[in-house]
Every structure is written in C-alpha cells, then in structure tokens.
PDB file of N, CA and C in Angstrom:
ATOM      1  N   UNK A   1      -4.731   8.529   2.739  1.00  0.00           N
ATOM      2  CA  UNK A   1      -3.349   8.570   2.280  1.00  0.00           C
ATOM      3  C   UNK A   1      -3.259   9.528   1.106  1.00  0.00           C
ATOM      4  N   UNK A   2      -3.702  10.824   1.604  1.00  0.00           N
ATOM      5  CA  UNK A   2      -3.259  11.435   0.142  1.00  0.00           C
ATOM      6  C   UNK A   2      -2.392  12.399   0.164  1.00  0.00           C
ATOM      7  N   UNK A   3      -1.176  12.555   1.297  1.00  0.00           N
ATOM      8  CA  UNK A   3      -0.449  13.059   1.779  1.00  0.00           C
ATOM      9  C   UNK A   3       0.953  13.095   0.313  1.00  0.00           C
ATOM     10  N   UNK A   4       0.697  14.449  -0.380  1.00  0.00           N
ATOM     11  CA  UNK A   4       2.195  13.935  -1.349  1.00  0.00           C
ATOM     12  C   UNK A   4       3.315  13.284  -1.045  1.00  0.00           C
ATOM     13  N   UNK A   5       3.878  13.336   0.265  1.00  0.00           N
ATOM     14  CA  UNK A   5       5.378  12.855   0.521  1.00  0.00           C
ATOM     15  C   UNK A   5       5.345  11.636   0.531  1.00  0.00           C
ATOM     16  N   UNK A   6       4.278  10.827   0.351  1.00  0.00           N
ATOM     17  CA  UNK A   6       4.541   9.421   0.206  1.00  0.00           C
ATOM     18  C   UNK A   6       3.951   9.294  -1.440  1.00  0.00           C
ATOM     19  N   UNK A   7       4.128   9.861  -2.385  1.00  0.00           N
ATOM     20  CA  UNK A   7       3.750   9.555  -3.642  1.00  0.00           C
ATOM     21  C   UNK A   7       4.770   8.679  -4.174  1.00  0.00           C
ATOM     22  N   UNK A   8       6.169   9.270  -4.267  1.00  0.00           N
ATOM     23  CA  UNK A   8       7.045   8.558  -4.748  1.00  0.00           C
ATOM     24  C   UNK A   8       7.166   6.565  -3.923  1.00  0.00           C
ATOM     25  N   UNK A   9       7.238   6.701  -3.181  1.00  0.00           N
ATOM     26  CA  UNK A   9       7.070   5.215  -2.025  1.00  0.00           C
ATOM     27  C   UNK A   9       5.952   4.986  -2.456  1.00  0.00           C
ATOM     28  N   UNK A  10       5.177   5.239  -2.818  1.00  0.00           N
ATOM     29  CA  UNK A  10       3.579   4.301  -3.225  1.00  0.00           C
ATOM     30  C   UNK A  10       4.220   3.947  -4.437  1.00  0.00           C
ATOM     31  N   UNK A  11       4.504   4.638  -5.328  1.00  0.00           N
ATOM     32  CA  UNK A  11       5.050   4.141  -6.948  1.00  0.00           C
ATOM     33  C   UNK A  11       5.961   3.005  -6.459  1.00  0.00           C
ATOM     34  N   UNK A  12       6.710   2.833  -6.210  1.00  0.00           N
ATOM     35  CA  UNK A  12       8.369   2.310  -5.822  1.00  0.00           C
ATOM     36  C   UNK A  12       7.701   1.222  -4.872  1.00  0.00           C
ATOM     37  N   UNK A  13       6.827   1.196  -4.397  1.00  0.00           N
ATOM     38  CA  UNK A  13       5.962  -0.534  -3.681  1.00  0.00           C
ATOM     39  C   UNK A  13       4.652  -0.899  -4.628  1.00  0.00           C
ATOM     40  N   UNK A  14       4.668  -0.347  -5.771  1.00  0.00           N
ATOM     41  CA  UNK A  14       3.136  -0.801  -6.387  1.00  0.00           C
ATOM     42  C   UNK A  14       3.858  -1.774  -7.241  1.00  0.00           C
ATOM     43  N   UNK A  15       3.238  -3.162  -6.984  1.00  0.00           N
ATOM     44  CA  UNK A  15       3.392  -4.313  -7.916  1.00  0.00           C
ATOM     45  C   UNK A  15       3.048  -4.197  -9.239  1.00  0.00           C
ATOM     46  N   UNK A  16       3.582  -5.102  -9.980  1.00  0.00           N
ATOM     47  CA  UNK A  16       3.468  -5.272 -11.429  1.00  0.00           C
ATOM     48  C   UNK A  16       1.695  -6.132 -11.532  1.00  0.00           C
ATOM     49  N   UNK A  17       1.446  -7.023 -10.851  1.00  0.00           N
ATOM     50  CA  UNK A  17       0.608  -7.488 -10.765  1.00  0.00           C
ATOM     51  C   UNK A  17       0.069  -7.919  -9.273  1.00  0.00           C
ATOM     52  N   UNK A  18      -1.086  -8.380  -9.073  1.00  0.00           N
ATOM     53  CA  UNK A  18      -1.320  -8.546  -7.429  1.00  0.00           C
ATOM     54  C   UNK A  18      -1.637  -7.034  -6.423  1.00  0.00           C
ATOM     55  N   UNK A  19      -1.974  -7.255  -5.096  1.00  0.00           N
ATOM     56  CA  UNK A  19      -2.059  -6.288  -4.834  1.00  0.00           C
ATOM     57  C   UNK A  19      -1.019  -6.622  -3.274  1.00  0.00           C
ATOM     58  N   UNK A  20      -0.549  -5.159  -3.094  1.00  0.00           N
ATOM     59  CA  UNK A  20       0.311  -5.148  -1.908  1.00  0.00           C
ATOM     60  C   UNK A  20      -0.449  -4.294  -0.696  1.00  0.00           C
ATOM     61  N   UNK A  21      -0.451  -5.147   0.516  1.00  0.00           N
ATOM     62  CA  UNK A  21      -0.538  -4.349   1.352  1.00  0.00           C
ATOM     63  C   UNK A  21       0.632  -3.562   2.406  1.00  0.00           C
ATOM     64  N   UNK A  22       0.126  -2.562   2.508  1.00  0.00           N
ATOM     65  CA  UNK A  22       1.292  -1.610   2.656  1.00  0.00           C
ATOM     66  C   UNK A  22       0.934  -0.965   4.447  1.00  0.00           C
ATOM     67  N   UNK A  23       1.788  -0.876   5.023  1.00  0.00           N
ATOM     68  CA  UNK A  23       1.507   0.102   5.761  1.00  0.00           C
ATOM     69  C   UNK A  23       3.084   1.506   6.483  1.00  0.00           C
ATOM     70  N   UNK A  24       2.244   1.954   7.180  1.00  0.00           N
ATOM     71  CA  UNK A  24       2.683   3.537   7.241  1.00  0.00           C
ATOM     72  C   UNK A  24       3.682   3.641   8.810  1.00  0.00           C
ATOM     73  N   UNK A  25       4.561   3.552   8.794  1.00  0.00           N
ATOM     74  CA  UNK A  25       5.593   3.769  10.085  1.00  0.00           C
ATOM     75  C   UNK A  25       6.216   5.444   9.834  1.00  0.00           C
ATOM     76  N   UNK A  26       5.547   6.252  10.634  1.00  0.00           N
ATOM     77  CA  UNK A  26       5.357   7.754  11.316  1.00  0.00           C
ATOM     78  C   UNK A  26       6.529   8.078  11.601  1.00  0.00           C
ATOM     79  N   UNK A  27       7.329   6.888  12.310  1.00  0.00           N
ATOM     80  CA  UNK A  27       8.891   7.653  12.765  1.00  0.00           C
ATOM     81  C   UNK A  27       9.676   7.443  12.346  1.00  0.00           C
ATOM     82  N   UNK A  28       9.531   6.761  10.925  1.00  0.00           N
ATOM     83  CA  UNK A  28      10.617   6.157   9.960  1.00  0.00           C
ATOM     84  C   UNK A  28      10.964   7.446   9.140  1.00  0.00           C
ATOM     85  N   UNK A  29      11.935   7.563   8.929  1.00  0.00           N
ATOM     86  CA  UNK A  29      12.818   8.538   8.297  1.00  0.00           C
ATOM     87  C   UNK A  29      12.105   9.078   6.954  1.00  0.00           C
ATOM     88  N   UNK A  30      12.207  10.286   6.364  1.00  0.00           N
ATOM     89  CA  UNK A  30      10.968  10.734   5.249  1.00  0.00           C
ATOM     90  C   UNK A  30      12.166  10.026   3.825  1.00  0.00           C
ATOM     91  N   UNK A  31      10.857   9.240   3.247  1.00  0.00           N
ATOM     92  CA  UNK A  31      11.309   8.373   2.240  1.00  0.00           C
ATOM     93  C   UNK A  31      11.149   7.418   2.339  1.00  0.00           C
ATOM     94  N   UNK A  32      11.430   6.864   3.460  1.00  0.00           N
ATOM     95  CA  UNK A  32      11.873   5.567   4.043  1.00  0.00           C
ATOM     96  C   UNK A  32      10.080   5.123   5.253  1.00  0.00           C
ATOM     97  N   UNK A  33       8.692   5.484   4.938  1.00  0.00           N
ATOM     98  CA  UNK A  33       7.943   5.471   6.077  1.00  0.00           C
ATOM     99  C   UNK A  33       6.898   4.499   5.666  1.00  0.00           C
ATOM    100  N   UNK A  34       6.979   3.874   3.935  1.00  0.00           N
ATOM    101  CA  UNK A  34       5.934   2.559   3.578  1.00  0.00           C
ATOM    102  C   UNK A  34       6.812   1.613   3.603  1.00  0.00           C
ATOM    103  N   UNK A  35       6.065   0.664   4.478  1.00  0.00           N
ATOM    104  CA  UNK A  35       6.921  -0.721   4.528  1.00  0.00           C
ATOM    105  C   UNK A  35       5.551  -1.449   3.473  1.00  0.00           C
ATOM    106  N   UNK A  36       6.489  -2.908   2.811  1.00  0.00           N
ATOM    107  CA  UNK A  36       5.326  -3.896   2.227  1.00  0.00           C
ATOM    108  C   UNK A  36       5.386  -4.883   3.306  1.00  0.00           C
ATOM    109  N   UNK A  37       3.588  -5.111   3.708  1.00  0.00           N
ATOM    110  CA  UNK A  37       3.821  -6.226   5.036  1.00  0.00           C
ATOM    111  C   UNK A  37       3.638  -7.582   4.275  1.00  0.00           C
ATOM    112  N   UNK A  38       2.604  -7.274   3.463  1.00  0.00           N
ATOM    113  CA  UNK A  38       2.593  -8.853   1.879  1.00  0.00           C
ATOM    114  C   UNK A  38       1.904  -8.036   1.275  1.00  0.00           C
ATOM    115  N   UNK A  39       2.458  -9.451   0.200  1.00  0.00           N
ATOM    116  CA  UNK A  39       1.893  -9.378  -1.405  1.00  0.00           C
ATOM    117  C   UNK A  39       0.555 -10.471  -1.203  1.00  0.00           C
ATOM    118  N   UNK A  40      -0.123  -9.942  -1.969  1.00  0.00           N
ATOM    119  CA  UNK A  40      -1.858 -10.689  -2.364  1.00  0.00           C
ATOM    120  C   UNK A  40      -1.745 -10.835  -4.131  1.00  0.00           C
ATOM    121  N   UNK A  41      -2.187 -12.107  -4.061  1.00  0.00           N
ATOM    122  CA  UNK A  41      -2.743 -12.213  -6.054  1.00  0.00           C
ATOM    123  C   UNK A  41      -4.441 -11.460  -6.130  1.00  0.00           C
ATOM    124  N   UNK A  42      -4.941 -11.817  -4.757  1.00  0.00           N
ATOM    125  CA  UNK A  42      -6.109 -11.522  -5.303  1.00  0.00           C
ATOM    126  C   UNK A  42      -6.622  -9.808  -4.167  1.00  0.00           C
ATOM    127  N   UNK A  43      -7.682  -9.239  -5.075  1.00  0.00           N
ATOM    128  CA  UNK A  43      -7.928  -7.893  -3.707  1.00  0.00           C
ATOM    129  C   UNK A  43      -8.958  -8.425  -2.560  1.00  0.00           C
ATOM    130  N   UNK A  44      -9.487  -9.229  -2.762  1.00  0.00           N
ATOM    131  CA  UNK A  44     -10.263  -9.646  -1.503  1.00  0.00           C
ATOM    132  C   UNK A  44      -9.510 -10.281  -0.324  1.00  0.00           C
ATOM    133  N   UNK A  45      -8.375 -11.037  -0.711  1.00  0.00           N
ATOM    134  CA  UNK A  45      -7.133 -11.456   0.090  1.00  0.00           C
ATOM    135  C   UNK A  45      -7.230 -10.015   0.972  1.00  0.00           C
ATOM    136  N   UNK A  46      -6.104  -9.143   0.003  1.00  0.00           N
ATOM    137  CA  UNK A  46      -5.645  -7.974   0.953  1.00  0.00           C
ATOM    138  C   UNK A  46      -6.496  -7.037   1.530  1.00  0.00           C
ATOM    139  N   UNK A  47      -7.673  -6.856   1.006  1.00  0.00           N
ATOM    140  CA  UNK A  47      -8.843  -6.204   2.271  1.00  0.00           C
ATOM    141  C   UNK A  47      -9.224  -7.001   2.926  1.00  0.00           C
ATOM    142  N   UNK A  48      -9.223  -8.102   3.139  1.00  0.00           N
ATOM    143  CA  UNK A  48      -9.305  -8.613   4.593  1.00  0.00           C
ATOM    144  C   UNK A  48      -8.106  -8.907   4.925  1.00  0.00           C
ATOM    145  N   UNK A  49      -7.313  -8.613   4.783  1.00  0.00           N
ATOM    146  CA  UNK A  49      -5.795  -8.806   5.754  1.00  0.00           C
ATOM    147  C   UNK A  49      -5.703  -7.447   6.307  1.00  0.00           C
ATOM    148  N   UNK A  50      -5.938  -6.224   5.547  1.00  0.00           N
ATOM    149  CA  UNK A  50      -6.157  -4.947   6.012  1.00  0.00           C
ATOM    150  C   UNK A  50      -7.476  -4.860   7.830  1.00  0.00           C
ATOM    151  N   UNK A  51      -8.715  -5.201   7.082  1.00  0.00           N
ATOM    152  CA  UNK A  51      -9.676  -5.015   8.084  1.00  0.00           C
ATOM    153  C   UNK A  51      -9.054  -5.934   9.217  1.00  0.00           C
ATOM    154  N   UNK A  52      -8.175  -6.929   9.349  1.00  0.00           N
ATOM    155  CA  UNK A  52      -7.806  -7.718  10.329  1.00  0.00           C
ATOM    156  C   UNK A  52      -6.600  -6.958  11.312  1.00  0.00           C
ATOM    157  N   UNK A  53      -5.883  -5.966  10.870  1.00  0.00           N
ATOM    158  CA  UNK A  53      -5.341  -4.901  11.104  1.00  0.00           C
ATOM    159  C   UNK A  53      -5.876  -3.935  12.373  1.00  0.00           C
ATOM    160  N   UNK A  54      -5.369  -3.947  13.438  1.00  0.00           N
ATOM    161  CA  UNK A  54      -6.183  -3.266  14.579  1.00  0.00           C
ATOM    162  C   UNK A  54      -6.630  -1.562  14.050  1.00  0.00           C
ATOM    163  N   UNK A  55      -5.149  -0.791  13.365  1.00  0.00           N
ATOM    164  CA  UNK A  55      -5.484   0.462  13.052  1.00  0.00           C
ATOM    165  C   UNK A  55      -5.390   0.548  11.595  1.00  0.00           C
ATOM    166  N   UNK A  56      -6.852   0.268  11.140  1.00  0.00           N
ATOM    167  CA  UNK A  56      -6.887  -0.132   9.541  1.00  0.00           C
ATOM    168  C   UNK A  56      -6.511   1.136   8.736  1.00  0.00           C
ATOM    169  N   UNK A  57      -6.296   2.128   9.301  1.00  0.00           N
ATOM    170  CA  UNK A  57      -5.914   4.033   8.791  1.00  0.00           C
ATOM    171  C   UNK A  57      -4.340   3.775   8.391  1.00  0.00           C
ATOM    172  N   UNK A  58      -3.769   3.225   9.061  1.00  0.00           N
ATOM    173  CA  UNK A  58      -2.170   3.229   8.924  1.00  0.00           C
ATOM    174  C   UNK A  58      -1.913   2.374   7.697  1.00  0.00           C
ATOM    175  N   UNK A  59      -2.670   1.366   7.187  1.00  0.00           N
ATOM    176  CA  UNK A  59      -2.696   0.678   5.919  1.00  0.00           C
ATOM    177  C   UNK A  59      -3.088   0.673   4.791  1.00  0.00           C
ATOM    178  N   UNK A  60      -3.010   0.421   4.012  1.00  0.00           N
ATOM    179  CA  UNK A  60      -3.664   0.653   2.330  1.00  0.00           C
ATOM    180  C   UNK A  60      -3.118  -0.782   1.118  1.00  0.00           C
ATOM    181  N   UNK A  61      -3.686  -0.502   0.276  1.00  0.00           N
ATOM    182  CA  UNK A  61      -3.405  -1.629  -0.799  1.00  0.00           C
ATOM    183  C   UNK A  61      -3.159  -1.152  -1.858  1.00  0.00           C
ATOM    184  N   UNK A  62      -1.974  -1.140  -2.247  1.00  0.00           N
ATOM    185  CA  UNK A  62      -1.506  -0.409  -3.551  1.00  0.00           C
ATOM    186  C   UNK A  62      -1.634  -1.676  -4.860  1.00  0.00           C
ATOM    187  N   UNK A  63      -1.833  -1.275  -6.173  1.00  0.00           N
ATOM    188  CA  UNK A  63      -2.358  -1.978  -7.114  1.00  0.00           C
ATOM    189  C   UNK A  63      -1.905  -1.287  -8.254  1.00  0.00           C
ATOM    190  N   UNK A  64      -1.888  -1.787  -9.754  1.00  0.00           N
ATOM    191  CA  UNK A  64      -1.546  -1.566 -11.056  1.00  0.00           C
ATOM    192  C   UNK A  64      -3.209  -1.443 -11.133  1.00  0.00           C
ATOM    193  N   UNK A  65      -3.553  -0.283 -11.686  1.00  0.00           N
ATOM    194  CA  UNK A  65      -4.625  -0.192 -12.489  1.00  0.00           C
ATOM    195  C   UNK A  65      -4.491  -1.074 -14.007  1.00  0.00           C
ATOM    196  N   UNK A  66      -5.745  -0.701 -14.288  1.00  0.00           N
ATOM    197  CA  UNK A  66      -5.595  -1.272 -15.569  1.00  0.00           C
ATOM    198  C   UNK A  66      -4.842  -0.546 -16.806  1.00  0.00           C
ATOM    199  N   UNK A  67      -5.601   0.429 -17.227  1.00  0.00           N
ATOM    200  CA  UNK A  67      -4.642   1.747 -17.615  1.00  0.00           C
ATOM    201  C   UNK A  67      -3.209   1.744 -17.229  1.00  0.00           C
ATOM    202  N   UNK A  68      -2.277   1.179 -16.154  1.00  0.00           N
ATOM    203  CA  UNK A  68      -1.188   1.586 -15.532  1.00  0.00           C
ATOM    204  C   UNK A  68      -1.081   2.175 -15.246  1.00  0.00           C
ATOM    205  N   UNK A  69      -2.297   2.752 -14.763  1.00  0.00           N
ATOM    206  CA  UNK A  69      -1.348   3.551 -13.197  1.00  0.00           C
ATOM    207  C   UNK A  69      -1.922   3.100 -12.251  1.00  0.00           C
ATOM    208  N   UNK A  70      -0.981   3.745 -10.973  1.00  0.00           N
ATOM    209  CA  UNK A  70      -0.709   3.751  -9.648  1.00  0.00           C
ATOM    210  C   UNK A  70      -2.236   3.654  -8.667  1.00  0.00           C
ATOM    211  N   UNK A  71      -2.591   2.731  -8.415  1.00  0.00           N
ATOM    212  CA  UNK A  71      -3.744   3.080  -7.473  1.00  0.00           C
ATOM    213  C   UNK A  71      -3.414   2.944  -5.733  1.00  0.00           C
ATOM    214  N   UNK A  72      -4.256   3.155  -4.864  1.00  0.00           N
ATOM    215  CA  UNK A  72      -4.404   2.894  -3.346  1.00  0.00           C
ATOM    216  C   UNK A  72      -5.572   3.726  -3.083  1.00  0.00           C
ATOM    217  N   UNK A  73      -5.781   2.667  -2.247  1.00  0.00           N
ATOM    218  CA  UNK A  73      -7.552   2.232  -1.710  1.00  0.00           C
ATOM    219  C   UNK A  73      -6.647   1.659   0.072  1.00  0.00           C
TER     220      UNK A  73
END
C-alpha cells in the first residue's frame, strides 16, 4: 500500500487509539476506495483478522504511532 492516492484515506481512517483494519475496494470511486471493516484495541486481534482474509494484499491495519503519526502494516 504505498500507492499516494490513498494517503489522504489512510489519515482520515487512522484511529486515535486501537488499530483499524482496513481494506481496499478498486472500483470505488478515487477518494472514496478504503473502507473500515473493524476496529481492534489490540494488534494481534487485527493481524489475525487480516491473515483470516482470503486476499490478505487488499488489507492493511492502520494505527497511531507513538510519535503520532500515521502508520500501516
């Protein structure tokens, strides 16, 4: 996911706390192509909700660093 056009939508779904898993809809209108499928308190939650995911590429887990900023893994 290191495609710029989804930079702004990664900011604009990254939680304050917890981690979100996110994934990627291709024919959704540009802006409009990260949906949040859930929220996780913890990251071991949302990587295995990810790996349970048939096409684990289309998903990611966006997070508050510590520093504040923006992460995805």
């Amino acid at each position: 996911m290191t495609n710029e056009k989804f930079e702004k939508e990664k900011i604009k779904l990254t939680p304050d706390t917890g981690f979100d898993l996110v994934g990627i809809d291709y024919f959704a209108e540009e802006g409009n192509q990260l949906y949040l499928v859930k929220h996780y308190e913890m990251y071991q939650d949302a990587l295995n909700a990810k790996k349970d995911r048939k096409n684990q590429d289309e998903y990611f887990i966006l997070y508050m660093g510590a520093g504040g900023e923006f992460c995805c893994r």
